[in-house]
N, C-alpha and C. Protein backbone atom coordinates (compact mmCIF):
# COMPACT_ATOMS: atom_id res chain seq x y z
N UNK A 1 -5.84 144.86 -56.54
CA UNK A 1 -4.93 143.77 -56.80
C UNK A 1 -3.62 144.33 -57.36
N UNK A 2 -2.56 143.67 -56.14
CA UNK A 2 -1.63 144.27 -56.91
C UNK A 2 -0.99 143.13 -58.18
N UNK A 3 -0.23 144.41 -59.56
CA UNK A 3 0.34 143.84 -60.80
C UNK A 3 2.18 143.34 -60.64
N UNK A 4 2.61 142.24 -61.13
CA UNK A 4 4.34 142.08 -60.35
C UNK A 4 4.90 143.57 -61.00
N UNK A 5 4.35 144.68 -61.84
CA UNK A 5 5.37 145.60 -61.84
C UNK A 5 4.95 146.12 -60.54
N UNK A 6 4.13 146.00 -60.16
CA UNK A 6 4.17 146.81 -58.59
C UNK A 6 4.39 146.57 -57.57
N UNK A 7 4.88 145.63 -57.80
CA UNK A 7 6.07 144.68 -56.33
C UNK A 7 7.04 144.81 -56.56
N UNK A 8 8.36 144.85 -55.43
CA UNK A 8 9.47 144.32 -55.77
C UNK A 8 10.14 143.52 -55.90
N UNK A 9 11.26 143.13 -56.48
CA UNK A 9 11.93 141.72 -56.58
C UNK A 9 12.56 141.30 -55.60
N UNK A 10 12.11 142.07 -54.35
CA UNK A 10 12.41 141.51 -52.87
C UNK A 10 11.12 141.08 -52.22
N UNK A 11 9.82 141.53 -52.81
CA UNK A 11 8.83 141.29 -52.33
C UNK A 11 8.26 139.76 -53.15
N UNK A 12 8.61 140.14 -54.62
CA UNK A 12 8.07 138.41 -55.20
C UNK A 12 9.09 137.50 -54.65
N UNK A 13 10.13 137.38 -54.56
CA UNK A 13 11.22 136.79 -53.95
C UNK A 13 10.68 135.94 -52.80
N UNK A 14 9.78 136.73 -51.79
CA UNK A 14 9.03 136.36 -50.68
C UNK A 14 9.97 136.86 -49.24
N UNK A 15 10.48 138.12 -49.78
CA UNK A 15 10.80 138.81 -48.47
C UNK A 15 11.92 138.30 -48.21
N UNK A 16 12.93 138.73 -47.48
CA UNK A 16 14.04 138.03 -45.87
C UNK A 16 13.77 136.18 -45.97
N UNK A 17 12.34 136.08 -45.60
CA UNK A 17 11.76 134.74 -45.42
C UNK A 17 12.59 133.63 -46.51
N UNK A 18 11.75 134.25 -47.19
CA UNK A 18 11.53 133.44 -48.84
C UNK A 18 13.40 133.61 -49.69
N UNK A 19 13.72 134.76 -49.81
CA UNK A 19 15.50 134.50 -50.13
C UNK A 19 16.09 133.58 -48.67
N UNK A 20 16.03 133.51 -47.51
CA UNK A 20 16.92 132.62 -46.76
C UNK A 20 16.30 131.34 -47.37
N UNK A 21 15.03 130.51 -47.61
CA UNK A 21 14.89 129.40 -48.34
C UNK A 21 15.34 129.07 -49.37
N UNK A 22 15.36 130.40 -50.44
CA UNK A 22 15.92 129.89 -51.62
C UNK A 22 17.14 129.79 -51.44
N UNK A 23 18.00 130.40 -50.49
CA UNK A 23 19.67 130.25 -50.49
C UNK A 23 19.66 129.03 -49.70
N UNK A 24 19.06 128.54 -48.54
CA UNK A 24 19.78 127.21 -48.39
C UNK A 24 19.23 126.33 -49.43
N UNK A 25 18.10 126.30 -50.08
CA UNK A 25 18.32 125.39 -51.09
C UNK A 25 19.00 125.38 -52.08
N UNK A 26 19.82 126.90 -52.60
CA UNK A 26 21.15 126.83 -53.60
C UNK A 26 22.10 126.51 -52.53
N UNK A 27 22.69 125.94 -51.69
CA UNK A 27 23.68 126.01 -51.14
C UNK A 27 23.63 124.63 -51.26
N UNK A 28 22.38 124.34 -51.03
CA UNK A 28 22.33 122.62 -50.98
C UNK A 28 22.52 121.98 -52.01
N UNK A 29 21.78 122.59 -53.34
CA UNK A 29 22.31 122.21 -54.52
C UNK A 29 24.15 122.27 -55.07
N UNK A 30 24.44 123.46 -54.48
CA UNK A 30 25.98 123.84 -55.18
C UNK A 30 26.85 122.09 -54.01
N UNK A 31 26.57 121.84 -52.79
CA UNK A 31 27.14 120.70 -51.78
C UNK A 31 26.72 119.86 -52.86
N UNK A 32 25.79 119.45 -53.45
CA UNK A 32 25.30 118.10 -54.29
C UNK A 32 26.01 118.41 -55.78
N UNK A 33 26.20 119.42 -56.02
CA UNK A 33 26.51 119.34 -57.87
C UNK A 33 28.20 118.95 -57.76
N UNK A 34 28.41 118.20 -58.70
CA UNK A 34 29.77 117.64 -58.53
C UNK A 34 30.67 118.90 -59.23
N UNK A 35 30.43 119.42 -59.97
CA UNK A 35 31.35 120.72 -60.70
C UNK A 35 31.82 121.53 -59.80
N UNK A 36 31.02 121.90 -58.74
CA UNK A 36 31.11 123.08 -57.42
C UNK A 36 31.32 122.38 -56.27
N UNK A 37 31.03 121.70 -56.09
CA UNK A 37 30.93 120.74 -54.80
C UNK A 37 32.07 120.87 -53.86
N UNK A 38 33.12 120.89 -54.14
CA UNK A 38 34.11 121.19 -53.54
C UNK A 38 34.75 122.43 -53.02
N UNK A 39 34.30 123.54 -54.19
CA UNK A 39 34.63 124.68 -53.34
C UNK A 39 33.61 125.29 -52.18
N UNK A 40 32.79 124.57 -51.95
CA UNK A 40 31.74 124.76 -51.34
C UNK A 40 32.04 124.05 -49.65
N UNK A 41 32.27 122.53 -49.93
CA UNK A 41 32.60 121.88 -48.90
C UNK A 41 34.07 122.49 -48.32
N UNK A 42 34.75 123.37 -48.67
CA UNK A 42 35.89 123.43 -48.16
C UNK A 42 35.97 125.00 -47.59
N UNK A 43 34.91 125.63 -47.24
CA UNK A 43 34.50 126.56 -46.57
C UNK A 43 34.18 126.59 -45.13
N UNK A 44 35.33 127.20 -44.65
CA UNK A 44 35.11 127.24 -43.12
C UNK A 44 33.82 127.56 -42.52
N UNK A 45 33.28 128.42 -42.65
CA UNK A 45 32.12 129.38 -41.91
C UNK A 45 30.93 129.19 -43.03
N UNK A 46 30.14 128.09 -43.09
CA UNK A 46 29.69 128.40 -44.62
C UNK A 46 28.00 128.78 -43.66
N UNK A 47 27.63 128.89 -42.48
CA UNK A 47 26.90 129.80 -42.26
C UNK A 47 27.33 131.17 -42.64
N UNK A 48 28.02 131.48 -42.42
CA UNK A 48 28.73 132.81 -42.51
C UNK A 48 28.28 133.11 -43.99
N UNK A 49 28.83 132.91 -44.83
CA UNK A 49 28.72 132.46 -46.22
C UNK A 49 27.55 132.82 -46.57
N UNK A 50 26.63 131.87 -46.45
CA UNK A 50 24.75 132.22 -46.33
C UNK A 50 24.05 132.98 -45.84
N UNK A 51 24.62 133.49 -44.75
CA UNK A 51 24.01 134.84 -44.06
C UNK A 51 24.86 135.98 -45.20
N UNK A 52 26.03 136.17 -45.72
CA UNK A 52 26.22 136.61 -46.69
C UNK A 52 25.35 136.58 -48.01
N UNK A 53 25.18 135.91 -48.56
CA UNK A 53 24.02 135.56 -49.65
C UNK A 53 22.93 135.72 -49.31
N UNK A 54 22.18 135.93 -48.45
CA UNK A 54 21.19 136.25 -47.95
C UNK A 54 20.94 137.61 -47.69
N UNK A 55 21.91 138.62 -47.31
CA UNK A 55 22.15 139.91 -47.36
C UNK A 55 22.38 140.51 -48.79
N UNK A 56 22.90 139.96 -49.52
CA UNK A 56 23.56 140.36 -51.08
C UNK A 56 22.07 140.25 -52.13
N UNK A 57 21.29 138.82 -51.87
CA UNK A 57 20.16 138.54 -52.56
C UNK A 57 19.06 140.02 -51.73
N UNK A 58 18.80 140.06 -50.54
CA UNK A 58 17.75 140.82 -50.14
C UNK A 58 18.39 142.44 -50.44
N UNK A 59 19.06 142.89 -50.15
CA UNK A 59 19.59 144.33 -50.62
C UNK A 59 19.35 144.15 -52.22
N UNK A 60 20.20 143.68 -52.87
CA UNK A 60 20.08 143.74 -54.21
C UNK A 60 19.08 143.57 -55.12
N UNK A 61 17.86 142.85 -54.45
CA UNK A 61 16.62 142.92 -54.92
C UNK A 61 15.17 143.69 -54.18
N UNK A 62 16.01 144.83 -53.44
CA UNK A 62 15.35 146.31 -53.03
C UNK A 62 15.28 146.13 -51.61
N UNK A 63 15.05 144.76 -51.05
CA UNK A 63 15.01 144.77 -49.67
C UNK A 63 15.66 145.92 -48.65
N UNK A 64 15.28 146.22 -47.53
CA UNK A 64 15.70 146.85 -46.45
C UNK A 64 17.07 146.94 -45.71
N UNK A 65 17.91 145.20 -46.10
CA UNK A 65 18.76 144.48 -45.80
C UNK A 65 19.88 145.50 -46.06
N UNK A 66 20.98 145.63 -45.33
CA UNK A 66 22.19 145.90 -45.82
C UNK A 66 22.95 145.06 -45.97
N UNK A 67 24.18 144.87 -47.41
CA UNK A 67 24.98 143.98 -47.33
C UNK A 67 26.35 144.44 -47.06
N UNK A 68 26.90 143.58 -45.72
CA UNK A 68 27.82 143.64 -45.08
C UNK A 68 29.37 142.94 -45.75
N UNK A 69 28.98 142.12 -46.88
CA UNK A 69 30.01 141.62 -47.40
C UNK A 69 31.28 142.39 -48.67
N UNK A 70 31.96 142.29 -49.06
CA UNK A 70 32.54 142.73 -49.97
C UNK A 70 32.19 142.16 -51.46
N UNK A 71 32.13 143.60 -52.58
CA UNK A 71 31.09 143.45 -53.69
C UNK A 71 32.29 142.19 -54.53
N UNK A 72 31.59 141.84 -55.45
CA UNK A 72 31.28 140.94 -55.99
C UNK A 72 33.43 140.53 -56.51
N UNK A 73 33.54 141.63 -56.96
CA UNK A 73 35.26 140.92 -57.59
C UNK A 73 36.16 140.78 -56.22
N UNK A 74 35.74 141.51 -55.54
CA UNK A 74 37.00 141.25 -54.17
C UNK A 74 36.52 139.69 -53.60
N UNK A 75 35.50 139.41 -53.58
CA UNK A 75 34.65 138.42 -53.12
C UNK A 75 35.95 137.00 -54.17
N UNK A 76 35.42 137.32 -54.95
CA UNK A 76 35.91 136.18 -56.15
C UNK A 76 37.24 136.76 -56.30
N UNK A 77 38.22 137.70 -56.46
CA UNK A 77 39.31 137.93 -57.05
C UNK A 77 40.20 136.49 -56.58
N UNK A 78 41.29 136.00 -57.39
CA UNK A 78 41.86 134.71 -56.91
C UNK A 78 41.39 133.30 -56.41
N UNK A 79 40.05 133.18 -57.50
CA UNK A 79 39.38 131.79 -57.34
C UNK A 79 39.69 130.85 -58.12
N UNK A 80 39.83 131.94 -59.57
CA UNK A 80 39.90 131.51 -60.89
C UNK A 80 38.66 130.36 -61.43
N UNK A 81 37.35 131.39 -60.99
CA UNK A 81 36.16 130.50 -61.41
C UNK A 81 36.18 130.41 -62.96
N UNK A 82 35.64 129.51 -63.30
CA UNK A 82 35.52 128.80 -64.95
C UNK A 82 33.89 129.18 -65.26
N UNK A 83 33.80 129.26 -66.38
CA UNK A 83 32.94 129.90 -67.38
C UNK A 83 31.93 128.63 -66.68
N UNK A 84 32.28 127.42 -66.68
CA UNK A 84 31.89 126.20 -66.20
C UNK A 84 31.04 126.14 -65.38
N UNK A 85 31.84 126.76 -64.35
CA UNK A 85 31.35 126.58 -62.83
C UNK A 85 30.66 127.97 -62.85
N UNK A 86 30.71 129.24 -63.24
CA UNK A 86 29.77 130.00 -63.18
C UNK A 86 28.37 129.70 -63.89
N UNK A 87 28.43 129.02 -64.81
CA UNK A 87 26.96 128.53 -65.48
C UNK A 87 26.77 127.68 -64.63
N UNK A 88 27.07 126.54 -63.80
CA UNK A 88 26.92 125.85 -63.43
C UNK A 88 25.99 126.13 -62.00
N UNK A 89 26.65 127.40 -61.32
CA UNK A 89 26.16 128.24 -60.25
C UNK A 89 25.13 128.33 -60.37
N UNK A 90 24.84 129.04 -61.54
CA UNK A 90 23.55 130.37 -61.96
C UNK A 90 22.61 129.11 -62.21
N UNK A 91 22.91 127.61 -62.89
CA UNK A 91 21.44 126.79 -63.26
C UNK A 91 21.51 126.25 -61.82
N UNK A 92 22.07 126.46 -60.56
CA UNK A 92 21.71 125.48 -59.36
C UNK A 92 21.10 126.87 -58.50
N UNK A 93 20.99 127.77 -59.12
CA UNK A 93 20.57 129.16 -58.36
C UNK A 93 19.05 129.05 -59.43
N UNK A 94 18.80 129.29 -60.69
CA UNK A 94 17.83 128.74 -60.91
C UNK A 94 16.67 127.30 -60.80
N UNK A 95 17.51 126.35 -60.78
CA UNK A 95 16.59 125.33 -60.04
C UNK A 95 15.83 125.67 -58.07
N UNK A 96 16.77 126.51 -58.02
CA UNK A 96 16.69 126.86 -56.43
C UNK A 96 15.29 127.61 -56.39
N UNK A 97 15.21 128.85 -57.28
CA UNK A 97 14.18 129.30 -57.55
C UNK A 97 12.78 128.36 -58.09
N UNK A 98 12.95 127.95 -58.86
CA UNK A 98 12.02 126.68 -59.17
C UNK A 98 11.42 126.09 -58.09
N UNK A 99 12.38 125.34 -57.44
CA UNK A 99 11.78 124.46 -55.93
C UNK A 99 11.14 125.48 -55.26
N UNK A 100 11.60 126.65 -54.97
CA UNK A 100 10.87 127.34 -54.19
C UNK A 100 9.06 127.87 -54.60
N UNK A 101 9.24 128.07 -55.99
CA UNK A 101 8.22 128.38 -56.59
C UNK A 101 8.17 129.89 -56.82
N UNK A 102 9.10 130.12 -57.16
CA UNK A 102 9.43 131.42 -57.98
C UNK A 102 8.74 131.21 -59.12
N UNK A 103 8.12 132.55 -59.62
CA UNK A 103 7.50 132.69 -60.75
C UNK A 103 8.62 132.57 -61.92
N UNK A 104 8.50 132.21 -63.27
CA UNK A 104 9.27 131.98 -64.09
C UNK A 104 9.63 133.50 -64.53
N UNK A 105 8.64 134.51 -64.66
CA UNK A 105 9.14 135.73 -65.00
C UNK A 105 10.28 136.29 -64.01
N UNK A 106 9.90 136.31 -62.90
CA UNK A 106 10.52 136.71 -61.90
C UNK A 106 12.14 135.83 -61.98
N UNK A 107 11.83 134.43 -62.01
CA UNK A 107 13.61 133.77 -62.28
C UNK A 107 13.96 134.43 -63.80
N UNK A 108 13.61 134.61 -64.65
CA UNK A 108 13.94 135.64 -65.28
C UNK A 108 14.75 136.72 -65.08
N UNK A 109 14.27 137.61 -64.55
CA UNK A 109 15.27 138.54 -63.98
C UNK A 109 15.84 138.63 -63.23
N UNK A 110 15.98 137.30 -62.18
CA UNK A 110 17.19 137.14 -61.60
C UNK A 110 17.76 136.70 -62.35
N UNK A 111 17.59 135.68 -63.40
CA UNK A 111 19.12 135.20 -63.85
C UNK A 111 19.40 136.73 -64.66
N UNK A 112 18.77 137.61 -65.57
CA UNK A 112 19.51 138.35 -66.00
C UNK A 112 20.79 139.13 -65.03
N UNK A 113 20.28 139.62 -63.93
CA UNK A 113 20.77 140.09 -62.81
C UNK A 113 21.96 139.39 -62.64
N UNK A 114 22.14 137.21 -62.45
CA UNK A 114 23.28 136.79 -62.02
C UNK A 114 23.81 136.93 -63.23
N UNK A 115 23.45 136.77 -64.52
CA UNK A 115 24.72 137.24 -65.49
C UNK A 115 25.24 138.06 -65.73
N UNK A 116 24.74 139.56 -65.34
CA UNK A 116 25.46 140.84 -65.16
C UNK A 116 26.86 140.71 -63.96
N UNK A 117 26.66 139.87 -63.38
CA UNK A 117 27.83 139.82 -62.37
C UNK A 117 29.41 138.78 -63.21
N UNK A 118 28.75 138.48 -64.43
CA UNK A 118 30.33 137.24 -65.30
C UNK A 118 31.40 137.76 -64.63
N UNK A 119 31.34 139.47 -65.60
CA UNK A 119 32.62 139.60 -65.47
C UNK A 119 33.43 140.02 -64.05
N UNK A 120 32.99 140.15 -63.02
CA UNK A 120 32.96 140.29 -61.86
C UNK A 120 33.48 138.96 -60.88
N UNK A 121 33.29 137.51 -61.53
CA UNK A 121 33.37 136.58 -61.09
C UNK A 121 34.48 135.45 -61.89
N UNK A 122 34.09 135.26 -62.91
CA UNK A 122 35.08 134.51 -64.04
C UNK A 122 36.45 135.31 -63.65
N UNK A 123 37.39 134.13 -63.77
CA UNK A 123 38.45 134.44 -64.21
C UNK A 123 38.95 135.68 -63.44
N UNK A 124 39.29 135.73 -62.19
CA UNK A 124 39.55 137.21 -61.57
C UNK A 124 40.50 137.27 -60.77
């Protein structure tokens, strides 16, 4: 039997599979939350977008995946996201996990993970 230190956080995640579910259900949440809602709806390619997040979540949590997008401040430089709307992100990225049925340890260290990215995102 394997122990979660002996998985990875691409494997509890539930693989490729399991991060493309949890990202359209944060995507769906960020379209419904009124704080974000808008920079969201006003995205041309927002497949594009998700197949982005979907590459960024599976690489970054050991997966096989390469991510093709640009890292995290070029991404955000000239958004001028708010302390607001980044908390606001990270609890519609944790409820996302929830619905899916992410283990609570495991959303754990993703959110530590999305708060290592603040300063990367706030204000840039």
């Amino acid at each position: 039997m394997q122990t979660v230190s002996a998985t990875t956080l691409y494997e509890r995640l539930g693989s490729h599979d399991g991060i493309a579910r949890i990202t359209r259900e944060l995507i769906k949440n960020h379209l419904s939350n009124p704080l974000v809602k808008t920079r969201y709806e006003n995205i041309k390619d927002l497949e594009r977008v998700e197949q982005r997040v979907v590459e960024f979540f599976c690489a970054g949590a050991g997966g096989p995946e390469s991510y093709s997008g640009q890292d995290m401040l070029a991404t955000h430089r000239g958004m001028n996201v708010s302390e607001q709307e980044f908390i606001t992100v990270i609890d519609d990225a944790m409820d996302a996990l929830e619905k899916c049925g992410v283990e609570p340890s495991t959303r754990t260290e993703v959110l530590a993970i999305l708060w290592s990215l603040k300063s990367d995102v706030i204000r840039v």
